[in-house]
N, C-alpha and C. Protein backbone atom coordinates (compact mmCIF):
# COMPACT_ATOMS: atom_id res chain seq x y z
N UNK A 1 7.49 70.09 123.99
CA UNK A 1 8.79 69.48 124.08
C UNK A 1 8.61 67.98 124.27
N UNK A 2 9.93 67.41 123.36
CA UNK A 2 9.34 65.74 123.95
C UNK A 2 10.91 64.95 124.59
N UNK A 3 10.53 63.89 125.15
CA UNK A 3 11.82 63.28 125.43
C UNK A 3 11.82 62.04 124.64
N UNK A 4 13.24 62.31 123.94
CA UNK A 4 13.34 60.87 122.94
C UNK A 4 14.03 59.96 123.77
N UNK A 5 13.97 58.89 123.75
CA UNK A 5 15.18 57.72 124.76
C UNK A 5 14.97 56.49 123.53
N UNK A 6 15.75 56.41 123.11
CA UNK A 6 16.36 55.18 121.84
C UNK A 6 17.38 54.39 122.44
N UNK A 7 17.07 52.96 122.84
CA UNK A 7 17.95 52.09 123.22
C UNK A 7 18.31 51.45 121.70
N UNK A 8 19.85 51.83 121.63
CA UNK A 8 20.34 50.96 120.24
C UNK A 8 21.82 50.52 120.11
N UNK A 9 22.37 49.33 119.72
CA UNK A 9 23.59 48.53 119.81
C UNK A 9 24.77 49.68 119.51
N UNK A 10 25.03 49.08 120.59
CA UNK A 10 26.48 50.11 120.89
C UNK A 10 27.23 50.17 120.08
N UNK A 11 27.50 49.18 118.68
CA UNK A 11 28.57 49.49 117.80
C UNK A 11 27.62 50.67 116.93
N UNK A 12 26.33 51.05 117.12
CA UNK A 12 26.28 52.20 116.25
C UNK A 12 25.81 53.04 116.89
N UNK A 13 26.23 53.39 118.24
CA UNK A 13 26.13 54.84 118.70
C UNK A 13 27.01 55.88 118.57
N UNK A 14 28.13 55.66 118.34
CA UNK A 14 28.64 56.67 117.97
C UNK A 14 28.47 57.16 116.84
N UNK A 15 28.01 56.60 115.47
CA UNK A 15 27.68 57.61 114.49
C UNK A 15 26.32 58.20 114.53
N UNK A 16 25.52 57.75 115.10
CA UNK A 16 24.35 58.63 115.48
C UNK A 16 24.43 59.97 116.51
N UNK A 17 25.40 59.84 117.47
CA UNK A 17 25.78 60.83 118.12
C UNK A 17 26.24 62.30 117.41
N UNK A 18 27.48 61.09 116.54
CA UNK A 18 28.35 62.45 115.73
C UNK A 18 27.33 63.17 114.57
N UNK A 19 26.28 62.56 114.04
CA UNK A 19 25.06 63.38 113.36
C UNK A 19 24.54 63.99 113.98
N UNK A 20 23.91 63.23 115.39
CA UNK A 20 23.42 64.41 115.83
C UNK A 20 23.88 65.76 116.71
N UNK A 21 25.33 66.03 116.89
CA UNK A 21 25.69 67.01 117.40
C UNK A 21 25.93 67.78 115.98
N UNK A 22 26.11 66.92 114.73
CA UNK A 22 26.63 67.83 113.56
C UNK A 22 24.85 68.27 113.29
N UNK A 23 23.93 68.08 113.86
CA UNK A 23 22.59 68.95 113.62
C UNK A 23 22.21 69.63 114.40
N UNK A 24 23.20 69.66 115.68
CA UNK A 24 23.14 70.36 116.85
C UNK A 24 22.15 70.09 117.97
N UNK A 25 21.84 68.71 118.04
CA UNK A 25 21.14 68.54 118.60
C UNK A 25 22.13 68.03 119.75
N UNK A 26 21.45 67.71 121.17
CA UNK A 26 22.54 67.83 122.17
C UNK A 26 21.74 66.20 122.49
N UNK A 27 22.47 65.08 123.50
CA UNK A 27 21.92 63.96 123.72
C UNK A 27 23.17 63.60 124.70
N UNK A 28 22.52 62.74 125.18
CA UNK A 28 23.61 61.87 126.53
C UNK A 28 23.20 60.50 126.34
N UNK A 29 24.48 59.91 126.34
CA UNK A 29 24.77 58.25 126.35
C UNK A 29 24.95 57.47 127.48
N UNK A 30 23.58 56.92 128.26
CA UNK A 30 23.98 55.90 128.91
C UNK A 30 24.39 54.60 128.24
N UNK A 31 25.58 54.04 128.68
CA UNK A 31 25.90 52.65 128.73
C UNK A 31 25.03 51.74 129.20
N UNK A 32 24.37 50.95 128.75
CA UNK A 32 22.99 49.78 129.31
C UNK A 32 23.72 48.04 128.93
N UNK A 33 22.85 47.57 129.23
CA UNK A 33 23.34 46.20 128.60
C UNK A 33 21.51 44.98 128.85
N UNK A 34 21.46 44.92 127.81
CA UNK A 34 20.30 44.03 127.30
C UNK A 34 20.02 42.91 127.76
N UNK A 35 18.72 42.56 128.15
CA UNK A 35 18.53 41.64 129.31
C UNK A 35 18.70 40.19 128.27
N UNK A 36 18.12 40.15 126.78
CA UNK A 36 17.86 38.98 126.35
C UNK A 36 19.74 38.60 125.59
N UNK A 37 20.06 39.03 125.22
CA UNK A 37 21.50 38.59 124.55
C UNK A 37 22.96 39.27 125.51
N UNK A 38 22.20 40.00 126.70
CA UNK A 38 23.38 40.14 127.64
C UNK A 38 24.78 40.90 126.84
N UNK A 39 24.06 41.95 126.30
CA UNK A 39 25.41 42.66 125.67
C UNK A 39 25.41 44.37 125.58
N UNK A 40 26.18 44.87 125.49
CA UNK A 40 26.29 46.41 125.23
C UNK A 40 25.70 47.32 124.53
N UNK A 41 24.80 48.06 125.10
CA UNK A 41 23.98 48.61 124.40
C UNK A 41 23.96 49.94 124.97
N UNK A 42 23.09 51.30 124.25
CA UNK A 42 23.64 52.57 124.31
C UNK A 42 22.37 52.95 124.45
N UNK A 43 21.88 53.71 125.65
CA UNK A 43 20.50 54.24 125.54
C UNK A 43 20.93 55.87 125.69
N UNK A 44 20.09 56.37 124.25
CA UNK A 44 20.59 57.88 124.05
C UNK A 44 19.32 58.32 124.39
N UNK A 45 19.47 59.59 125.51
CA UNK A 45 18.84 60.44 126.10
C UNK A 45 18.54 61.77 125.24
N UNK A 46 17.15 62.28 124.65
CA UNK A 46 17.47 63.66 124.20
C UNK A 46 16.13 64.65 124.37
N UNK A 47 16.63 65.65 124.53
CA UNK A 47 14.63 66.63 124.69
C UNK A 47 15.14 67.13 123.47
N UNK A 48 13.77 67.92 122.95
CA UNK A 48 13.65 67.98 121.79
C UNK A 48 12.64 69.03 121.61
N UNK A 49 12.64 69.72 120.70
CA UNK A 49 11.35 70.53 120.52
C UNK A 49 10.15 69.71 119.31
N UNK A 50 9.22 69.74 119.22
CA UNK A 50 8.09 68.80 118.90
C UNK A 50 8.46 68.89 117.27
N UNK A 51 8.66 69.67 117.04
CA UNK A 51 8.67 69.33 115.09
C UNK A 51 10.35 69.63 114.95
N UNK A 52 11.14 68.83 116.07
CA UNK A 52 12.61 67.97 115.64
C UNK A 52 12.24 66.50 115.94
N UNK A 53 11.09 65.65 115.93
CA UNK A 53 11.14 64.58 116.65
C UNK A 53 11.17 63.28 115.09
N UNK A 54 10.74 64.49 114.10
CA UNK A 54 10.89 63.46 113.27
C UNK A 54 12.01 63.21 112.69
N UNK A 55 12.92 64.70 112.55
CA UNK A 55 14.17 64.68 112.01
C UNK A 55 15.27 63.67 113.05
N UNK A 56 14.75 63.43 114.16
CA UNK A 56 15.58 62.86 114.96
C UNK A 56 15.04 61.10 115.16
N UNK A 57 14.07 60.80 114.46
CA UNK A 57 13.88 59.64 114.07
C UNK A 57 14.11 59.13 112.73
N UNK A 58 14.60 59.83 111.70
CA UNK A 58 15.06 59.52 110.85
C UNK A 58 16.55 59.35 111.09
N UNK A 59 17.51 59.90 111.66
CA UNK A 59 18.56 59.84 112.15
C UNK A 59 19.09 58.84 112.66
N UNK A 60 18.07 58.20 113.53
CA UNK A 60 18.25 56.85 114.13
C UNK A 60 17.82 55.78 112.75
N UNK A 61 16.89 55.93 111.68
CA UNK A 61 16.75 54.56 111.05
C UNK A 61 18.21 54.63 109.84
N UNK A 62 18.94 56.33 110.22
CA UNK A 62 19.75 55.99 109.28
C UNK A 62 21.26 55.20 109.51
N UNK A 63 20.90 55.40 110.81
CA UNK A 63 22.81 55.35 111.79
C UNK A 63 22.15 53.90 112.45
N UNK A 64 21.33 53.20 112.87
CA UNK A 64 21.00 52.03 113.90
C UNK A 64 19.98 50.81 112.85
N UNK A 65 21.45 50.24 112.54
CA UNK A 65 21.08 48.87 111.37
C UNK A 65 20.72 47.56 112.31
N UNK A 66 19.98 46.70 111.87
CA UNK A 66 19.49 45.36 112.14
C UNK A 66 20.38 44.44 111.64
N UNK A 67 21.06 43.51 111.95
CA UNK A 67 22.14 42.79 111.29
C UNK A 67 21.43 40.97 111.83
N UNK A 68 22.21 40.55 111.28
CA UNK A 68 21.93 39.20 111.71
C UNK A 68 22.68 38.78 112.68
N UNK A 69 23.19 37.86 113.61
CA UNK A 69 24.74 37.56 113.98
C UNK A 69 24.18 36.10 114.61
N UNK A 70 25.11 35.51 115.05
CA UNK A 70 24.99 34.04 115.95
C UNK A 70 25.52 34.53 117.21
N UNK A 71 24.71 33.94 117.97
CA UNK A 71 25.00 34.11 119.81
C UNK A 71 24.82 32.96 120.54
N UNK A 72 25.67 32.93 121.19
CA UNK A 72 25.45 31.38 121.98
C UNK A 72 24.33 31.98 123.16
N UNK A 73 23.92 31.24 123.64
CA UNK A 73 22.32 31.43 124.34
C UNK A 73 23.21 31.48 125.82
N UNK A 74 22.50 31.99 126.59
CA UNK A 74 22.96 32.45 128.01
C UNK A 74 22.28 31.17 129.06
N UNK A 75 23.27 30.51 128.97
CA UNK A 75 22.39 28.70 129.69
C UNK A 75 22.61 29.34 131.24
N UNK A 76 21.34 29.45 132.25
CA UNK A 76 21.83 29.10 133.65
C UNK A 76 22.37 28.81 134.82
N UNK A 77 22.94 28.43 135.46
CA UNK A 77 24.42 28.10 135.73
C UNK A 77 23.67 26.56 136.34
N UNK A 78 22.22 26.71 136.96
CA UNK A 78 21.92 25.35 137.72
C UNK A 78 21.80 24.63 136.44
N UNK A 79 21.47 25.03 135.09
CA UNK A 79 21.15 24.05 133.95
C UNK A 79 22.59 23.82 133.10
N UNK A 80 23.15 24.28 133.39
CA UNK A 80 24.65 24.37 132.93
C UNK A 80 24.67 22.96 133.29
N UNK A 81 25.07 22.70 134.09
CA UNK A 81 25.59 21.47 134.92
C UNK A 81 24.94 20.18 134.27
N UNK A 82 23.27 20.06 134.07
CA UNK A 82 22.44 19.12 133.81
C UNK A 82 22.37 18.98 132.04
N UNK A 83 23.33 19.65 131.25
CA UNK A 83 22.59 19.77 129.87
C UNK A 83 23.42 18.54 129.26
N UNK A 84 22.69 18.15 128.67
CA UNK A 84 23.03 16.90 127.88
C UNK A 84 24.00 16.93 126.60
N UNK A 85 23.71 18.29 125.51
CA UNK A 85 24.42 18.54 124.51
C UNK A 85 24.89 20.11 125.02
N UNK A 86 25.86 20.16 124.17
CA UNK A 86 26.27 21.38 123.74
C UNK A 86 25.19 22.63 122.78
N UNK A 87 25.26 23.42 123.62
CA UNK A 87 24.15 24.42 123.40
C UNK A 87 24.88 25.46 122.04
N UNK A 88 23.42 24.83 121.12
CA UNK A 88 24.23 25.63 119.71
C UNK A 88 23.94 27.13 119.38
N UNK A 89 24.59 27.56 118.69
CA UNK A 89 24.09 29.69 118.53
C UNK A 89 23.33 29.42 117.67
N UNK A 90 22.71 30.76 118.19
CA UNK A 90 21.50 30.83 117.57
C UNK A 90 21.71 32.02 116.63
N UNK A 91 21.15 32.09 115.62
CA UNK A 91 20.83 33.42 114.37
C UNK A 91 19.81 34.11 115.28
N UNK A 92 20.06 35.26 115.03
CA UNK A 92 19.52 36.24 115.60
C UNK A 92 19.36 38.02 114.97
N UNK A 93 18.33 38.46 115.39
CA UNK A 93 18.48 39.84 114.45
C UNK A 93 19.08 41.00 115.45
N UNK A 94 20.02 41.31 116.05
CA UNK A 94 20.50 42.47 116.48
C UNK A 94 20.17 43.69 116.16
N UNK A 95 20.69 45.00 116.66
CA UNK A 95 20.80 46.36 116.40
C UNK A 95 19.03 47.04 115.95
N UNK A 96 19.48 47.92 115.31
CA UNK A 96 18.14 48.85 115.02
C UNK A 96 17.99 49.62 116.26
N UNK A 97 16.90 50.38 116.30
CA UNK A 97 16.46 51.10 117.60
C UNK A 97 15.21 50.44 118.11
N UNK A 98 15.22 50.88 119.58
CA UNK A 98 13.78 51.07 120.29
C UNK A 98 13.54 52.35 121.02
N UNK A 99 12.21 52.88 120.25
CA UNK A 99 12.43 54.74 120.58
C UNK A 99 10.98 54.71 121.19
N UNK A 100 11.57 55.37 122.36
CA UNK A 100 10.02 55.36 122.83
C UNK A 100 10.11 57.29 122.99
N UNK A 101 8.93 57.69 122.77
CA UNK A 101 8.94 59.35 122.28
C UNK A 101 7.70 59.71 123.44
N UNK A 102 8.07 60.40 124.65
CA UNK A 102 7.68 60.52 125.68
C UNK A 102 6.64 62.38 126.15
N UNK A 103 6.20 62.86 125.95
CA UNK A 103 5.67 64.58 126.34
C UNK A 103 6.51 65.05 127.70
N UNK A 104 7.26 66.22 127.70
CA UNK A 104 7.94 66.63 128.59
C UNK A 104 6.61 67.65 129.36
N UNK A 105 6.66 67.13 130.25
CA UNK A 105 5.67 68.11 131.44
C UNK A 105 6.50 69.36 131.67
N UNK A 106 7.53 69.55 132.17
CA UNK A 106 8.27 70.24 132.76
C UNK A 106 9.74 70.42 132.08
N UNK A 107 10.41 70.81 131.65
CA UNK A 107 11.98 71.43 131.83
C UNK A 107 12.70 72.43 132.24
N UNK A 108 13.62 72.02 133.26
CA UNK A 108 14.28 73.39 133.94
C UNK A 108 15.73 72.81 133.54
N UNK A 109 16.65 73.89 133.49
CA UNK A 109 17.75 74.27 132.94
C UNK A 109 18.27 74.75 134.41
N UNK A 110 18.93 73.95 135.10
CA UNK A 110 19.32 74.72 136.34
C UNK A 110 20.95 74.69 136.80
């Protein structure tokens, strides 16, 4: 058995969800929020039996896209005060997943 945990941008968790209950696979959505762009993000929880781990990583490269977007940068509050110009956005690559695919020692159903 393995544990999947995929942190991926919250505007595409819900269609990865609704696939994966339409494959019957079962998963739980924590709400997270990302340390570098400070925004909403969805870390989906799921166990798995060992030969669903690929069908459930394809799932994610099909539902969790990489986009580009502009973000204004998260200035400091002590550097706030001292900045000389106006702090411009930056291009940036958003979304996609990060799946880290873990061996379950133990599962109880209690």
């Amino acid at each position: 058995m393995k544990m999947i945990m995929a942190i991926v941008q919250d505007a595409d968790s819900r269609g990865l969800l609704e696939a994966l209950v339409a494959k019957g696979l079962r998963a739980t959505k924590v709400s997270t929020t990302g340390g570098f762009l400070v925004r909403g993000n969805a870390t989906i929880l799921m166990g798995v039996q060992d030969e669903q781990v690929d069908t459930v990583l394809a799932m994610l490269k099909t539902h969790c896209h990489a986009r580009r977007e502009f973000v204004s940068p998260v200035v400091p509050l002590g550097e706030a005060a001292s900045a000389r110009h106006w702090v411009q956005p930056l291009e940036v690559e958003v979304g996609g997943a990060t799946v880290f695919v873990l061996n379950v020692e133990r599962f109880e159903q209690v």
